[in-house]
Protein backbone atom coordinates (compact mmCIF):
# COMPACT_ATOMS: atom_id res chain seq x y z
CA UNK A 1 -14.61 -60.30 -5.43
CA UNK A 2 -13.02 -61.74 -8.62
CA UNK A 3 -9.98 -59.28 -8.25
CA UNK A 4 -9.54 -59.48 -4.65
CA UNK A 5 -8.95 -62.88 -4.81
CA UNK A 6 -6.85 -62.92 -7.68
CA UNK A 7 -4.74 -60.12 -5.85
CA UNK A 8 -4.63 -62.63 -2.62
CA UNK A 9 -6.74 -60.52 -0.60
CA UNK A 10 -9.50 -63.16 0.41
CA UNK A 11 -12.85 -62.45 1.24
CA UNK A 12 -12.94 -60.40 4.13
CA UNK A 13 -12.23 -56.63 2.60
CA UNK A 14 -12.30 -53.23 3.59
CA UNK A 15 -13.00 -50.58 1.44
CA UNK A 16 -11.04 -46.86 1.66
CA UNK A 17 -12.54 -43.69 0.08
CA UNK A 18 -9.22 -41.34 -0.63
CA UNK A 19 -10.62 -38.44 1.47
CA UNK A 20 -13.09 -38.96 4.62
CA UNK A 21 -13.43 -38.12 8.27
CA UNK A 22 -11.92 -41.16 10.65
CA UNK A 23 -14.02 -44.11 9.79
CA UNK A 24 -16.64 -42.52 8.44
CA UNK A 25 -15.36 -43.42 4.85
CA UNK A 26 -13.75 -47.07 6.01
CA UNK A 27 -16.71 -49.50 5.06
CA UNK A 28 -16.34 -53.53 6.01
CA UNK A 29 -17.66 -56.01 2.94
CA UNK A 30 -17.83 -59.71 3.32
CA UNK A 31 -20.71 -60.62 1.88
CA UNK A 32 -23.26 -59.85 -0.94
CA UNK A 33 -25.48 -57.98 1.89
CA UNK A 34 -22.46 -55.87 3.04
CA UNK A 35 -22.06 -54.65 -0.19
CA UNK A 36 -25.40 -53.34 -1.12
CA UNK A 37 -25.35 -51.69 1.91
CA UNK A 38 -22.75 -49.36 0.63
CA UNK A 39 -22.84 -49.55 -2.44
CA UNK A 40 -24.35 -46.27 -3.18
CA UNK A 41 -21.11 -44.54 -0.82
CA UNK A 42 -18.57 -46.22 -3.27
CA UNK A 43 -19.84 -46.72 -6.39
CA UNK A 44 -18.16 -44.55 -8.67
CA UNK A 45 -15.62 -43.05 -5.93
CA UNK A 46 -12.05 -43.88 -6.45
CA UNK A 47 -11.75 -46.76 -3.86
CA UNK A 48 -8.22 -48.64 -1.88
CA UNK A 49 -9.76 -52.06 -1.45
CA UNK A 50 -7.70 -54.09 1.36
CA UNK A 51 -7.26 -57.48 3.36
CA UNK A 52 -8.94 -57.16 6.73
CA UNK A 53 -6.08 -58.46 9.43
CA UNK A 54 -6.11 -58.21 13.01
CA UNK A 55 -3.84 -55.43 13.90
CA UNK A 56 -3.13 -52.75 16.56
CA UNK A 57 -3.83 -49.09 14.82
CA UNK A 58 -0.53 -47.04 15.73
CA UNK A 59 0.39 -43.75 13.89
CA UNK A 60 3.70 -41.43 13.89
CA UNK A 61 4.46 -37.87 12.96
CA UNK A 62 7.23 -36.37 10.98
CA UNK A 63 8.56 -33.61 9.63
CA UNK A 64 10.46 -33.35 6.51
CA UNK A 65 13.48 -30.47 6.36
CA UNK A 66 15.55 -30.06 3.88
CA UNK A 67 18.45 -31.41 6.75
CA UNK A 68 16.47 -34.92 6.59
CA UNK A 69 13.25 -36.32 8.30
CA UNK A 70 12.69 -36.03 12.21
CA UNK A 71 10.00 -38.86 12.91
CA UNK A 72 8.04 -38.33 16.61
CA UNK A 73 6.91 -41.03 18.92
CA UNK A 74 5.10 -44.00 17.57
CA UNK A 75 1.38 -43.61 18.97
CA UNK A 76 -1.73 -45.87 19.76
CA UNK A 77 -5.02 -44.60 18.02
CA UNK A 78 -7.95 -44.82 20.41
CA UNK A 79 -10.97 -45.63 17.96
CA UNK A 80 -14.53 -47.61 18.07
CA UNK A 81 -15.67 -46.35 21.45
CA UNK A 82 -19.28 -45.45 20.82
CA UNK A 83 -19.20 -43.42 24.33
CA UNK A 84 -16.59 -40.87 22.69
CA UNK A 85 -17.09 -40.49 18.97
CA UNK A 86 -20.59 -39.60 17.11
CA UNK A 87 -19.96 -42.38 14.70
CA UNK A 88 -18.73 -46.35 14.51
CA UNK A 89 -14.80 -46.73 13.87
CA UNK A 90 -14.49 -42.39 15.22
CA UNK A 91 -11.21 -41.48 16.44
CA UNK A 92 -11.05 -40.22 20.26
CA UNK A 93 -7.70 -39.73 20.72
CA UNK A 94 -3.78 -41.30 21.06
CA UNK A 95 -1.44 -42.98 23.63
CA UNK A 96 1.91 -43.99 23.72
CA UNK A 97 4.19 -45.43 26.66
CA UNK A 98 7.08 -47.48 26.73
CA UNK A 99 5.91 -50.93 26.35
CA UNK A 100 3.39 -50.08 23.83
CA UNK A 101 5.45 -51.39 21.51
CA UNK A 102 8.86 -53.55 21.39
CA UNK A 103 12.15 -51.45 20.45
CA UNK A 104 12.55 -53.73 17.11
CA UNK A 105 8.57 -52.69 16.36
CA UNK A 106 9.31 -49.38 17.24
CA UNK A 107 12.64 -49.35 14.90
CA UNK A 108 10.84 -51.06 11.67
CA UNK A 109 8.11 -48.17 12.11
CA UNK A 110 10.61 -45.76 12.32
CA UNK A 111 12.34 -46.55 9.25
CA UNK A 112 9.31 -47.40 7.39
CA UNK A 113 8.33 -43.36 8.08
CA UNK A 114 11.84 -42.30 7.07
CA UNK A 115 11.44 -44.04 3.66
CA UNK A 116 8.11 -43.07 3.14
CA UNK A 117 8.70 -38.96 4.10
CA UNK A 118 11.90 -39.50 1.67
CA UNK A 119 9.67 -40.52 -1.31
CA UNK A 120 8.07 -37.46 -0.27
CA UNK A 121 10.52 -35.26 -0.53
CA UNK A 122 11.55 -36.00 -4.12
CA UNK A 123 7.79 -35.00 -5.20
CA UNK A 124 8.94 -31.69 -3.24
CA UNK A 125 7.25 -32.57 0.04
CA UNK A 126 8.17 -30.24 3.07
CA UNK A 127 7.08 -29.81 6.67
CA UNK A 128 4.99 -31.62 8.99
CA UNK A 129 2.59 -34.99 7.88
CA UNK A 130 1.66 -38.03 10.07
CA UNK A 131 1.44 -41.84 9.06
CA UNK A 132 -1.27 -44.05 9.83
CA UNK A 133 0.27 -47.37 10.45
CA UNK A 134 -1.27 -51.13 10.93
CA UNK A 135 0.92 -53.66 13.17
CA UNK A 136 -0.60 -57.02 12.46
CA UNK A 137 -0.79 -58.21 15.19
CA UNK A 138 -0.86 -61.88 14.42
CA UNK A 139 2.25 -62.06 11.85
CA UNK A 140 3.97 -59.13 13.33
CA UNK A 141 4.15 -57.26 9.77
CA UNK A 142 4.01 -53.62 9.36
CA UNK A 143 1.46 -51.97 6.77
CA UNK A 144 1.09 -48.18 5.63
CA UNK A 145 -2.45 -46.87 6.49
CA UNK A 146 -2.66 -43.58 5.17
CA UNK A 147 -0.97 -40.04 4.92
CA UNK A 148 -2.30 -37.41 6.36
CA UNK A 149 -0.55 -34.12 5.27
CA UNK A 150 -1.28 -31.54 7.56
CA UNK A 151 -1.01 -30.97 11.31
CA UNK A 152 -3.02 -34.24 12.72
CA UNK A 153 -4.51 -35.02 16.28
CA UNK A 154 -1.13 -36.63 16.77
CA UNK A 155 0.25 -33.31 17.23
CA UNK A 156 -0.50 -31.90 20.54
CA UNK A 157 0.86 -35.45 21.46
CA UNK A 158 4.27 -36.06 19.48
CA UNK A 159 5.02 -32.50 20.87
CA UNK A 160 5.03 -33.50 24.77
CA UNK A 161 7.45 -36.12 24.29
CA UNK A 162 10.91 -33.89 23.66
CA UNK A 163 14.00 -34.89 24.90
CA UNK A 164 16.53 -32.95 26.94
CA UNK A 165 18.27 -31.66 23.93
CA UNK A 166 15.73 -31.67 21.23
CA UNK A 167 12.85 -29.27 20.16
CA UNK A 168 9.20 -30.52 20.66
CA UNK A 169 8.22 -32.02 17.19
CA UNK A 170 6.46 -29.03 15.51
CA UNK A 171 9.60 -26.99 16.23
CA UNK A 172 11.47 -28.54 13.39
CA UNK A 173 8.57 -27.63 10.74
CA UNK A 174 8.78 -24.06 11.63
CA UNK A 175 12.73 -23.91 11.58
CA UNK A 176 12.58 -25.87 7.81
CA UNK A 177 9.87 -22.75 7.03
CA UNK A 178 12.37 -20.25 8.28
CA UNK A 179 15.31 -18.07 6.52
CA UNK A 180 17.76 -20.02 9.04
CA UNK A 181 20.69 -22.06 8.01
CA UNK A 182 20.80 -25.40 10.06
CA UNK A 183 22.32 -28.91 10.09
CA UNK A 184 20.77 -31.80 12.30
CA UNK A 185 21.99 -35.01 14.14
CA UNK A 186 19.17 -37.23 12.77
CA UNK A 187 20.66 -40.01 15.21
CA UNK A 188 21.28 -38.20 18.41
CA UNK A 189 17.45 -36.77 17.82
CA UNK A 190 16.51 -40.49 17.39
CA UNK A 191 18.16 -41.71 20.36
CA UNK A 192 17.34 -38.83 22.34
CA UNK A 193 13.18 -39.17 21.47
CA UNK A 194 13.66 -43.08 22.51
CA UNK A 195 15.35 -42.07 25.72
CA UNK A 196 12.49 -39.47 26.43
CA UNK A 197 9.75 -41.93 26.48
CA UNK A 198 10.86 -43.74 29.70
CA UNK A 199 8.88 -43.56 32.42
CA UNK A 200 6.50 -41.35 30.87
CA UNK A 201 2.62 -41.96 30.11
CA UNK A 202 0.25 -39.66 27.68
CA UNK A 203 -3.05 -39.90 26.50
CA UNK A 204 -4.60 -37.69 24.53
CA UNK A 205 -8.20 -38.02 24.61
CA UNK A 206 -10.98 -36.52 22.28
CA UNK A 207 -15.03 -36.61 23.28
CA UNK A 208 -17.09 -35.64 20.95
CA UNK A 209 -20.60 -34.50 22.49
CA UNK A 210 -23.11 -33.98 19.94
């Protein structure tokens, strides 16, 4: 408690293992109580201890190439429905649709994913990963949830939403794996993806039946 408030975080925390299955290594401590009941998960783990806010859980794809970073459509993350998921906080799935978010949200995710996959890339980074993403939704500000580096549930998703002139998402990962020379218009690809969500609706829904 002493160094979350020193660090500005208040008294509301959550708690992050590094590795876990959606939510079920997330754990919620505001009091004295909360804590001993988890205290045995955390105790001795390497922990990310954070501010609880009020946000909307989004999440984008992206795939590194050695030609620069395509980023995919910024997603909703369907979690906490008890009906679909074995466990409280479970992911069951992702939606996205034009007004899910405002183009200037949409923009400052965008760029936060380009910045983040090019930090990647000096530690020698290549190929597919997605971002977790929290939009605070009462100051507006944009955190970084957590990487996941691998193919993702995003996937089947980001790869529906192509535009006219550009390969579905995963495309790009298996061209930067492949012997062939290639050069990208990481605008027109931009623009194009943007121009591809009008009009269109997806959901992506996982059920989990024990």
């Amino acid at each position: 408690r002493a160094q979350a408030e020193n660090a500005g975080l208040g008294s509301e925390l959550v708690i992050q293992l590094p590795y876990g299955d959606s939510g079920r290594t997330t754990y919620f401590v505001a009091s004295r109580e909360d804590y001993d009941r988890v205290a045995s998960e955390i105790v001795g783990s390497q922990i990310k201890v954070m501010r609880r806010i009020n946000h909307e859980p989004l999440a984008a794809e992206a795939i590194i190439t050695r030609a620069g970073t395509v980023v995919g459509p910024v997603l909703r993350e369907i979690t906490g429905h008890p009906e679909l998921t074995r466990y409280r906080g479970g992911w069951s799935g992702s939606e996205t649709y034009p007004s899910l978010i405002d183009d200037d949200t949409r923009r400052r995710i965008g760029d936060l994913v380009e910045r983040f996959a090019g930090r990647l890339a000096e530690e020698g980074y290549r190929g597919i990963l997605e971002v977790s993403i929290l939009l605070d939704t009462d100051t507006g500000e944009i955190y970084l949830g957590e990487l996941n580096p691998r193919i993702s549930g995003s996937s089947p998703h980001s790869n529906l939403t192509p535009g006219d002139t550009t390969l579905p998402l995963f495309a790009y990962h298996v061209l930067e794996f492949s012997d062939v020379d290639f050069v990208l218009d990481l605008d027109a690809i931009r623009l194009e993806r943007e121009r591809a969500l009008e009009g269109q609706v997806w959901t992506t829904l996982i059920i989990q039946h024990p």
